[in-house]
Protein backbone atom coordinates (compact mmCIF):
# COMPACT_ATOMS: atom_id res chain seq x y z
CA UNK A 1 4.39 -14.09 -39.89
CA UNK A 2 3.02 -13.67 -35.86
CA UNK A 3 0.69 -11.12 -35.74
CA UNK A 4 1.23 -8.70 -32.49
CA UNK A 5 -2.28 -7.56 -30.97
CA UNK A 6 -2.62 -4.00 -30.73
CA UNK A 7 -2.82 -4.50 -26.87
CA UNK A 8 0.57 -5.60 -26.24
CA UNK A 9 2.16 -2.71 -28.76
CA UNK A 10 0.35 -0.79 -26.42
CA UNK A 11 1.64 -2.26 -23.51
CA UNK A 12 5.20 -2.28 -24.81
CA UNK A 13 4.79 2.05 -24.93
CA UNK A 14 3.13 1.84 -21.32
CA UNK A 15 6.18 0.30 -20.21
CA UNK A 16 8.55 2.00 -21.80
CA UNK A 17 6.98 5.04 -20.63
CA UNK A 18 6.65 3.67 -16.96
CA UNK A 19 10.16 2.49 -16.83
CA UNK A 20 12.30 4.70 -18.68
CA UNK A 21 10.15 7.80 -19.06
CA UNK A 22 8.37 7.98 -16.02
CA UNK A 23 10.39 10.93 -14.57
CA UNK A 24 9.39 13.55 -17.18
CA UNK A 25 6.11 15.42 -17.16
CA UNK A 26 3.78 16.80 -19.17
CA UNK A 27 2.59 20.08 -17.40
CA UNK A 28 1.60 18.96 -13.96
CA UNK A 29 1.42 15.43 -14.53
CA UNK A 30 4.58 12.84 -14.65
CA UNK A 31 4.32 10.58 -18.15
CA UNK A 32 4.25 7.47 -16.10
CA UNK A 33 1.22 8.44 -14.07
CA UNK A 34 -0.10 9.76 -17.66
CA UNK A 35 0.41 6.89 -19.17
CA UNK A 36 -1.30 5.12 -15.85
CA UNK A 37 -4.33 7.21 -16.68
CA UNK A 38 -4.71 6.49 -20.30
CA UNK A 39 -4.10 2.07 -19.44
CA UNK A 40 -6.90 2.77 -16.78
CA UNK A 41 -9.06 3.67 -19.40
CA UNK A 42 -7.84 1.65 -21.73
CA UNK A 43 -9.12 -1.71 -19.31
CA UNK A 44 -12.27 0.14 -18.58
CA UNK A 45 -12.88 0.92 -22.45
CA UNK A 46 -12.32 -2.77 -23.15
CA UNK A 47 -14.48 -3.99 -20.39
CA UNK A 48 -11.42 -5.92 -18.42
CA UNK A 49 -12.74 -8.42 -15.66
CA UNK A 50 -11.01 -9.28 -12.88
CA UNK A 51 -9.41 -13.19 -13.27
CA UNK A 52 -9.72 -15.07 -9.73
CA UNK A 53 -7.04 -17.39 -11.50
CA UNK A 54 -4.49 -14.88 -12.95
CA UNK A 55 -5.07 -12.73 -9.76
CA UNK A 56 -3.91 -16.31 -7.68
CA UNK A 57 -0.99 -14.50 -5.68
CA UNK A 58 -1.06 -11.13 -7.04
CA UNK A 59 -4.03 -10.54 -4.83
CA UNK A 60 -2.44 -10.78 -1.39
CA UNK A 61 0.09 -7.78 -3.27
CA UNK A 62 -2.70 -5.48 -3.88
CA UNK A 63 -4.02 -5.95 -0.66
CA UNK A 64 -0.69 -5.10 0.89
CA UNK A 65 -0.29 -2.21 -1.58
CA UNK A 66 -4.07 -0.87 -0.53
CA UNK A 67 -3.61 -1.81 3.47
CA UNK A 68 -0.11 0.25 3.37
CA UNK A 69 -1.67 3.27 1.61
CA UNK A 70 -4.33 3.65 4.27
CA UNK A 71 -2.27 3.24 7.00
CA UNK A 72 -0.36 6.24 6.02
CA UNK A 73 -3.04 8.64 6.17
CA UNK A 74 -2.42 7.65 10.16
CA UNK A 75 1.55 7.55 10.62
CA UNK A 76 2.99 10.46 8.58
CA UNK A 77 3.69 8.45 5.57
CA UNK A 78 2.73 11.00 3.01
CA UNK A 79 4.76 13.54 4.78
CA UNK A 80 7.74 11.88 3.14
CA UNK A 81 7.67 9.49 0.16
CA UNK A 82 3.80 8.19 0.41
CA UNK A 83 2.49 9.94 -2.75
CA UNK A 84 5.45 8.97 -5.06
CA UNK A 85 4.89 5.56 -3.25
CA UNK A 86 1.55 5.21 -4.06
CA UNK A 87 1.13 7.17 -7.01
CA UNK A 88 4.33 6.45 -8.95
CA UNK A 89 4.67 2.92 -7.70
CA UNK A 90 1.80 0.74 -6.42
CA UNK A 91 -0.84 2.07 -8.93
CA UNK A 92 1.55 1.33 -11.70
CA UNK A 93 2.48 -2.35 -10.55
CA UNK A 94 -1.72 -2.69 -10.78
CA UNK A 95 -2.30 -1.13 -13.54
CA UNK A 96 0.65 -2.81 -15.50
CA UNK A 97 -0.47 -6.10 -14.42
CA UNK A 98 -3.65 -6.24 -15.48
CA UNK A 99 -2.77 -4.60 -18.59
CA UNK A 100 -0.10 -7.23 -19.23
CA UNK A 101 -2.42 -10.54 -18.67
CA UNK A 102 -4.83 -8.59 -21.00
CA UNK A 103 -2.97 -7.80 -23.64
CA UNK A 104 -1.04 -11.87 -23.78
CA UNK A 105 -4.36 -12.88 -26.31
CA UNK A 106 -2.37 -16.25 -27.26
CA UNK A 107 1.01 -18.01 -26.95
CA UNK A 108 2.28 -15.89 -30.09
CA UNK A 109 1.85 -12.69 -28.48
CA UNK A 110 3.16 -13.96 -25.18
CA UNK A 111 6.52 -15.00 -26.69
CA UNK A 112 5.98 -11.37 -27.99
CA UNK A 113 6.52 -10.12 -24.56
CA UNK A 114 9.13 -11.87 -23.66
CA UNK A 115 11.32 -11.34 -26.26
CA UNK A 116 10.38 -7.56 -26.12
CA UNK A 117 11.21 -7.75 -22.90
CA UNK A 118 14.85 -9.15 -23.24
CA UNK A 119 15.23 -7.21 -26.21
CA UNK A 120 14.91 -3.94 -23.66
CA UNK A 121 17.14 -5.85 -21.20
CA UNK A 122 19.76 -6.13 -24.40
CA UNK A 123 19.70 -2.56 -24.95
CA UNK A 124 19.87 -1.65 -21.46
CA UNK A 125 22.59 -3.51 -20.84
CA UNK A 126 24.59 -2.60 -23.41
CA UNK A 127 24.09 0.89 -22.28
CA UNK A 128 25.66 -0.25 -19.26
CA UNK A 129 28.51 -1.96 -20.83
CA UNK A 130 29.25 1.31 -22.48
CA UNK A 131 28.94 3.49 -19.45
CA UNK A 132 31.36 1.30 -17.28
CA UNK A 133 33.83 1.19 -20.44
CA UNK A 134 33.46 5.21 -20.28
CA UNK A 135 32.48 5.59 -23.69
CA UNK A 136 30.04 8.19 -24.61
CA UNK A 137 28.02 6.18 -26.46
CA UNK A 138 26.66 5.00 -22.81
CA UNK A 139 26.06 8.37 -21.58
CA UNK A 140 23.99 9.53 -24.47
CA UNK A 141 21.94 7.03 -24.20
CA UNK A 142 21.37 7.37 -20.60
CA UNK A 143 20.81 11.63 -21.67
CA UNK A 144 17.56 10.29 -23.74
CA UNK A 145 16.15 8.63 -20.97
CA UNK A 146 17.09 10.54 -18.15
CA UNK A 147 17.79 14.05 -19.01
CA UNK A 148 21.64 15.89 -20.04
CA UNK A 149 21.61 17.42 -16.63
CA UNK A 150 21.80 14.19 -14.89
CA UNK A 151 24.41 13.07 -17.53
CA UNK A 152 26.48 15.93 -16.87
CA UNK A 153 26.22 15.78 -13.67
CA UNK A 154 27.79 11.83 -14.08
CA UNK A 155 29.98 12.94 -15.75
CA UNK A 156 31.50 15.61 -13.90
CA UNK A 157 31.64 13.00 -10.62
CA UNK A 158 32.82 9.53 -12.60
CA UNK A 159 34.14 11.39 -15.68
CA UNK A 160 37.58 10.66 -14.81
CA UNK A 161 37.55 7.05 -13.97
CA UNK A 162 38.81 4.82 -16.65
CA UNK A 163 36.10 2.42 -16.45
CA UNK A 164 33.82 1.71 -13.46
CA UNK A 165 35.31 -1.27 -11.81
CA UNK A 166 35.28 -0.41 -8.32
CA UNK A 167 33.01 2.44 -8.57
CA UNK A 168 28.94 1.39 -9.00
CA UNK A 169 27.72 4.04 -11.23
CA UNK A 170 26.80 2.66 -14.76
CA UNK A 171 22.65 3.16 -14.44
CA UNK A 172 21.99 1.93 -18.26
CA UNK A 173 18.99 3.58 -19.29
CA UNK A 174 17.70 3.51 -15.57
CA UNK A 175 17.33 6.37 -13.32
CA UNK A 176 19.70 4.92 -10.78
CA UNK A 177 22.63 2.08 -10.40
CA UNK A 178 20.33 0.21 -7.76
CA UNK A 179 17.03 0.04 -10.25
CA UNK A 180 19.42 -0.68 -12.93
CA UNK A 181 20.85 -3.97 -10.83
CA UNK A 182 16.96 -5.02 -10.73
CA UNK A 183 16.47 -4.38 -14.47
CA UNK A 184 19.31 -6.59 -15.13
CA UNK A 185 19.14 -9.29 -13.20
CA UNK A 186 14.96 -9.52 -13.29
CA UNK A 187 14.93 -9.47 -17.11
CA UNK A 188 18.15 -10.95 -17.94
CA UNK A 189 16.71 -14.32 -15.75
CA UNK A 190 14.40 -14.94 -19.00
CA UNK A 191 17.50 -15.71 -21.21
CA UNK A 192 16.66 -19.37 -21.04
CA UNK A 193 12.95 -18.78 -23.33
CA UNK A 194 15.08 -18.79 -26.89
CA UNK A 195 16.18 -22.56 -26.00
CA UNK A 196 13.34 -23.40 -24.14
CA UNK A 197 11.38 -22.66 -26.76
CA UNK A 198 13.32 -24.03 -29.50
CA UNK A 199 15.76 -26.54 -28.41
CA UNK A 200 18.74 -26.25 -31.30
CA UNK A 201 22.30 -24.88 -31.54
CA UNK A 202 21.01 -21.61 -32.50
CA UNK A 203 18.57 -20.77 -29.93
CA UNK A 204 21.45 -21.81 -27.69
CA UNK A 205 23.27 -19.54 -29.05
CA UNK A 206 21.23 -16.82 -28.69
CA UNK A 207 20.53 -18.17 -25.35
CA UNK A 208 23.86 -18.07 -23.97
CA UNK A 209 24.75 -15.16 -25.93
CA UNK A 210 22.13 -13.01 -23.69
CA UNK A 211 23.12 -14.25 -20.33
CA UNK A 212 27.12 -12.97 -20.75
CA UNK A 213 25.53 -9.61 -22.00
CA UNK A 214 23.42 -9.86 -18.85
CA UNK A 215 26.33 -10.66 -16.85
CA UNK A 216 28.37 -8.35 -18.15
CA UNK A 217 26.55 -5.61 -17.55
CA UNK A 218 25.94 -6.46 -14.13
CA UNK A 219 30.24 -6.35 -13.38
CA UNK A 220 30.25 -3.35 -14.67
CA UNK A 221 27.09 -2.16 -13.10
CA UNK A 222 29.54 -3.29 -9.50
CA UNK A 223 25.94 -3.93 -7.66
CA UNK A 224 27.06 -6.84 -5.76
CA UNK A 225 23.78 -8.56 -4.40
CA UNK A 226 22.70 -7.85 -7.89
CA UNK A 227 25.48 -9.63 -9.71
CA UNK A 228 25.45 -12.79 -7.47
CA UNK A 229 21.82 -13.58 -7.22
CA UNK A 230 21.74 -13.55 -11.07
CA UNK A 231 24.53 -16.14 -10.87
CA UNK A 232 22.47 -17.75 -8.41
CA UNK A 233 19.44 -17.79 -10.27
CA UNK A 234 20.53 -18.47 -13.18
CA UNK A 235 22.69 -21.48 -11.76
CA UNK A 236 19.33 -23.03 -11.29
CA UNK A 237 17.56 -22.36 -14.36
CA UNK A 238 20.42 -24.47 -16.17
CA UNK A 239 19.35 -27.15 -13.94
CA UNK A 240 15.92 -27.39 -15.36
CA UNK A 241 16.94 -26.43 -19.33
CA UNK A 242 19.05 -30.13 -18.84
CA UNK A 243 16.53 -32.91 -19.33
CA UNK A 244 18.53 -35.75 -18.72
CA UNK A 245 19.10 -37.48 -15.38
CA UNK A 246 22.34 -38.34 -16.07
CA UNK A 247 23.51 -34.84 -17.36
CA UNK A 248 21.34 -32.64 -14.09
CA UNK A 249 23.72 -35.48 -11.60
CA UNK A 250 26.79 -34.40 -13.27
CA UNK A 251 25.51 -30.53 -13.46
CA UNK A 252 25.11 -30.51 -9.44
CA UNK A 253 28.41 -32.17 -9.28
CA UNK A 254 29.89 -30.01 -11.06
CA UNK A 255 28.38 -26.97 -9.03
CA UNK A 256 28.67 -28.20 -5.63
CA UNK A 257 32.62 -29.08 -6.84
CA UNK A 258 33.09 -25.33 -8.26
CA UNK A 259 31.92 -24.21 -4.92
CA UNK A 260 34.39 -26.12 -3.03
CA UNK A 261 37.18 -24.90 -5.16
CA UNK A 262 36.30 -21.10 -4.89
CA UNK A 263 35.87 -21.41 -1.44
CA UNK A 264 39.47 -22.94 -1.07
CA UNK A 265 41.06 -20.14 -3.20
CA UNK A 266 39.64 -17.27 -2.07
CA UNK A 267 42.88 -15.65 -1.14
CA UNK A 268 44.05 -16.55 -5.08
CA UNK A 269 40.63 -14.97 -6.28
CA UNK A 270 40.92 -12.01 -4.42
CA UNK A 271 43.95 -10.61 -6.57
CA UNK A 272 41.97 -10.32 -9.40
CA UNK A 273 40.34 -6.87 -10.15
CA UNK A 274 36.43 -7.67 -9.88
CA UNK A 275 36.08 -3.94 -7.78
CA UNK A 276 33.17 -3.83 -5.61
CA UNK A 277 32.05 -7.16 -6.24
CA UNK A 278 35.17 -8.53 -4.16
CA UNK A 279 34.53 -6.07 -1.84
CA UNK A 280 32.34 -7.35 1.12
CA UNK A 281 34.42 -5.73 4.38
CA UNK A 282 33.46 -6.94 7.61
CA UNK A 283 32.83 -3.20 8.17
CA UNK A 284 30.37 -2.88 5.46
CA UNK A 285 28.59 -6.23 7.46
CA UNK A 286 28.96 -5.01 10.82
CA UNK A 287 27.13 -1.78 9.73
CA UNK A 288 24.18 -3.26 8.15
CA UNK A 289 23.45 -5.57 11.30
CA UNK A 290 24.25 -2.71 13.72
CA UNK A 291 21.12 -0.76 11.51
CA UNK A 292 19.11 -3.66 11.83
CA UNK A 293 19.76 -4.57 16.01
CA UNK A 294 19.01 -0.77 16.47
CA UNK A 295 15.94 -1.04 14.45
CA UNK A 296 14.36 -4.04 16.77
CA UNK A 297 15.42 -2.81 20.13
CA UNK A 298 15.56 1.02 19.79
CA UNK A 299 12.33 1.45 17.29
CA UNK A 300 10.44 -1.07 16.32
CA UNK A 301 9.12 -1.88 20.16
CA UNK A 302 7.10 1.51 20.26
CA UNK A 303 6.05 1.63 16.13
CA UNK A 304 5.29 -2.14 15.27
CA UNK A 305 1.72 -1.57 14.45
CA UNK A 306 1.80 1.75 12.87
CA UNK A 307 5.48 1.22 11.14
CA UNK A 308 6.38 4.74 10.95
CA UNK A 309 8.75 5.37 8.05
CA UNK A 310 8.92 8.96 7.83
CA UNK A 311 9.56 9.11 11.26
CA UNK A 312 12.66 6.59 11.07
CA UNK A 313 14.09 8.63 8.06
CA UNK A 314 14.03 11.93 10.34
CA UNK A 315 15.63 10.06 12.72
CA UNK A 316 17.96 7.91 11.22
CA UNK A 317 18.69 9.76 8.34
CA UNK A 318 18.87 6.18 5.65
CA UNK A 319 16.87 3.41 5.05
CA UNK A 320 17.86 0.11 7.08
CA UNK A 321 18.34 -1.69 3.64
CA UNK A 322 16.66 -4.50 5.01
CA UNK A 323 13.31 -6.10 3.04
CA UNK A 324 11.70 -7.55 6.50
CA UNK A 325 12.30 -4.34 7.91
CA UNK A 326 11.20 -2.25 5.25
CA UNK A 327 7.79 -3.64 5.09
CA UNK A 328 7.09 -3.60 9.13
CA UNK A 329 8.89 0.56 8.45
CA UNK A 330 5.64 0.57 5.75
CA UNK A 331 2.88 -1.51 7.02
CA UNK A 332 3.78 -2.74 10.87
CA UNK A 333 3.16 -6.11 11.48
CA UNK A 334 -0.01 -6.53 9.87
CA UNK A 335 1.12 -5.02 6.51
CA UNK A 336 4.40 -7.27 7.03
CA UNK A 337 1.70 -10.33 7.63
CA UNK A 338 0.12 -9.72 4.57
CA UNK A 339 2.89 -9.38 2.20
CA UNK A 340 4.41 -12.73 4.15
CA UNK A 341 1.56 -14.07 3.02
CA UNK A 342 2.35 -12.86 -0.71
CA UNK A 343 5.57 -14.50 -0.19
CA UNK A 344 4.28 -17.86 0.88
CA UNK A 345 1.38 -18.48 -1.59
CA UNK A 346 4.00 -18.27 -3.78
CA UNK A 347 6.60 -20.34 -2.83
CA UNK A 348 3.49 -22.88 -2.68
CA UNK A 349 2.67 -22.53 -6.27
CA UNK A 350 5.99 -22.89 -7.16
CA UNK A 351 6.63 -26.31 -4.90
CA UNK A 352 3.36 -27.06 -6.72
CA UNK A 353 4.68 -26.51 -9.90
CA UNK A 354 7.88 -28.40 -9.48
CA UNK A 355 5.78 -31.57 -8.44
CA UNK A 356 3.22 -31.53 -11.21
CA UNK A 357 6.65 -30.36 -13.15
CA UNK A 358 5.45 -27.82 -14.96
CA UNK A 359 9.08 -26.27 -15.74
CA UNK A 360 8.27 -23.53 -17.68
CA UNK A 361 6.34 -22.35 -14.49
CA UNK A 362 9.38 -22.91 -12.82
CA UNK A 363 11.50 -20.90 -15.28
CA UNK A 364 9.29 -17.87 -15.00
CA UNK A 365 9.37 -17.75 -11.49
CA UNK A 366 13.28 -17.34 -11.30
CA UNK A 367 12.75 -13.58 -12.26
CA UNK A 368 10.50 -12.91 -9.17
CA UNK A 369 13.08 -14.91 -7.31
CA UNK A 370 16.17 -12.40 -8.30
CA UNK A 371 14.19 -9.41 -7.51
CA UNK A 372 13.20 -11.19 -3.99
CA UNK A 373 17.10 -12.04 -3.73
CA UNK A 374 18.43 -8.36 -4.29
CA UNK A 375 15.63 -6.78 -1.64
CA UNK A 376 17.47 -9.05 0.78
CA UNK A 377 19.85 -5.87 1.05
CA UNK A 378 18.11 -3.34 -0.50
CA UNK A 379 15.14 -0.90 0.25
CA UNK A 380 13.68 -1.55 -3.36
CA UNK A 381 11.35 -4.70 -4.98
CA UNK A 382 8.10 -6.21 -4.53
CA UNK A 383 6.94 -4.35 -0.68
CA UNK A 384 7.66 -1.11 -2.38
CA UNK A 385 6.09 -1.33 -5.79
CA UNK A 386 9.08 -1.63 -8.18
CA UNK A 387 7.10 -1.42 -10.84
CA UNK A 388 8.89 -4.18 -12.94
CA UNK A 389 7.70 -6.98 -10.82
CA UNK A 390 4.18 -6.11 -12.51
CA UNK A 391 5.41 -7.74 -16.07
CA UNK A 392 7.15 -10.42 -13.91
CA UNK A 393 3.90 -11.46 -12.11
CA UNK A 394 1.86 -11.38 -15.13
CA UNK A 395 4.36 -13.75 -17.29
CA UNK A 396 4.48 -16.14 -14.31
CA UNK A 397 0.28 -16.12 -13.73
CA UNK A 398 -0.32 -15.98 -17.13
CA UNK A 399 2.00 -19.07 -17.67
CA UNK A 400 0.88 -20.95 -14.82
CA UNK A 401 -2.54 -20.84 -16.14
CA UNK A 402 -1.97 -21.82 -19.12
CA UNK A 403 0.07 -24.89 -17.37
CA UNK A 404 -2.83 -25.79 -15.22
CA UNK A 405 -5.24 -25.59 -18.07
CA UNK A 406 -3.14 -28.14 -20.43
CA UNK A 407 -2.94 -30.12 -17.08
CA UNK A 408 -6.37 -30.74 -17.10
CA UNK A 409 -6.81 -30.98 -20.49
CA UNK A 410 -4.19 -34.09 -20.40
CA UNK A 411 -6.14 -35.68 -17.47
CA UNK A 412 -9.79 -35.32 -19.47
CA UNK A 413 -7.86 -36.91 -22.73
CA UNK A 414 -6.73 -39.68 -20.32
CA UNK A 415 -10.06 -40.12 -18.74
């Protein structure tokens, strides 16, 4: 039987902590930023060094994380959400990482992970199934990990919809329908390990079984950008799980066919009941880019080195939903230069993986890809330290190291 380390059970209660727990507290202090504490002494206990290799990309993050936290001391970004930024988020994402790549001692205990990690996306999602069916099976678990006043609260608003087609409430175990849409659609990218791992009918089973719960959940969760980048995503990860020539011609076919066809129909799709996810009014469009053209001309010419959230949210009164925006809101155009630059190392790892074809690289990148997808249109993910893009970053560096390192292994056996 696999032995788990001791490391990653305790990393599997940090996270649960961080992600589900992290809004209760224990006297003055949250249980997130507790649990923060106890991991931070945890690495220094165990004498953690920092990995130049693990820390490839990751880097460029934590220097955007530190450059944005300074910069508010200057531009009144602790006079709104700073602390909880900084405190709640980007600490977390650093702490988690390193914690993560610590705690993976072999490739036992990294399959570990991952199937913990669906396992919690399982769960979570069939919390959301629940919710959106209106049973109360949903709600209680969302009370346990969010508190009955919340729930009641739910309740009272969405109690007397019959389910929540149309209506994007259904939060799973997460503290809101937004975060939930990330939870989903990060974690439920990995469904493809079980038959990557293990290629038989089984596995595939399993394998296909946790992509409709995914996608399931995500209907009823009726976060659109959400719902369609895991589609998206996991379009392409079926590419790579086909090894044959033959069979990934026919699979692109078949896609680029399926496109035309839903494009044709799209007055014959649009009778069917899919809510919010059919829902895209040019209204709702003309809104966002109105934000966004208001943003360049009307604010961003007199704040684009200092950013000046807060002083947008008095303002404006929202968030301009917008990731590029966001991050020059955060950092101005150097912070937005250095998480570009996050971005793009990236992106060149992964065009480096797909020519040395390392595909399970590839495979573990699609989750960071989702949560970069969704950010497209939302004012959460990677520039604001959603604190699930930690385990992400760590499966992906941990795996491309290990891909690198059996890369060069190959070449000195072939020497």
């Amino acid at each position: 039987m696999m032995r788990i380390s001791n490391r990653l059970i305790l990393f599997a209660l940090l996270f649960i902590l961080t992600e589900f727990f992290g809004w209760k507290y224990w006297g003055p202090i949250s249980i997130r930023n507790l649990g923060l504490i106890l991991a931070t002494f945890f690495l220094i206990w165990t004498n953690w060094k920092y990995d130049k290799v693990l820390f490839g990309r990751f880097k460029y993050l934590v220097i955007y994380y530190v450059f944005v936290s300074i910069l508010g001391l200057f531009n009144g970004f602790y006079l709104d959400m700073g602390a909880t930024f900084v405190f709640s988020r980007f600490l977390p994402t650093i702490v988690l990482f390193c914690f993560a790549t610590s705690c993976i001692e072999d490739t036992k205990n990294f399959s570990w992970l991952v199937y913990f990690l669906l396992f919690l996306m399982s769960v979570d999602a069939f919390a959301t199934i629940m919710q959106g069916r209106g049973s109360a099976i949903g709600w209680a678990m969302y009370a346990h990990t969010n508190g009955a006043e919340i729930v009641e609260a739910s309740i009272d608003k969405y109690g007397d919809y019959e389910n929540s087609i149309g209506h994007s409430y259904a939060s799973g175990l997460m503290g809101t329908v937004v975060v939930n849409g990330f939870f989903l659609a990060a974690l439920g990218s990995l469904f493809w390990y079980p038959y990557f791992k293990r290629r038989n009918l089984f596995s595939f089973l399993i394998s296909l079984s946790l992509f409709l719960l995914c996608l399931t959940a995500l209907f009823y969760n009726q976060q659109r950008l959400a719902f369609f980048a895991y589609l998206f995503v996991a379009s392409i990860v079926a590419f790579f799980l086909i090894r044959e020539r033959t069979l990934r011609a026919c699979y692109v076919l078949l896609i680029v066919v399926a496109g035309f066809l839903i494009i044709g129909h799209t007055q014959s799709l649009g009778s069917l009941d899919v809510g919010r996810l059919g829902l895209v009014t040019d209204s709702d469009v003309s809104n966002r880019h109105i934000a966004h053209r208001t943003y360049y001309s009307s604010f961003f010419p007199f704040h684009y080195l200092t950013g000046d959230r807060h002083e947008y949210f008095v303002r404006y009164s929202t968030t301009p939903h917008n990731i590029i925006i966001e991050t020059l809101l955060m950092g101005g155009v150097i912070g937005l230069a250095i998480f570009l630059v996050f971005i793009v190392s990236l992106l060149v790892s992964i065009i480096r993986d797909l020519v040395a074809r390392r595909e399970e690289c590839i495979l573990f990148a699609a989750p960071i890809l989702s949560v970069l997808l969704i950010s497209l249109e939302h004012s959460s993910g990677f520039h604001t330290g959603l604190t699930i893009c930690a385990s992400l970053m760590a499966l992906y560096e941990v795996a491309r190291a290990r891909g690198e390192k059996d890369n060069s292994k190959l070449s000195q056996d072939t020497i």
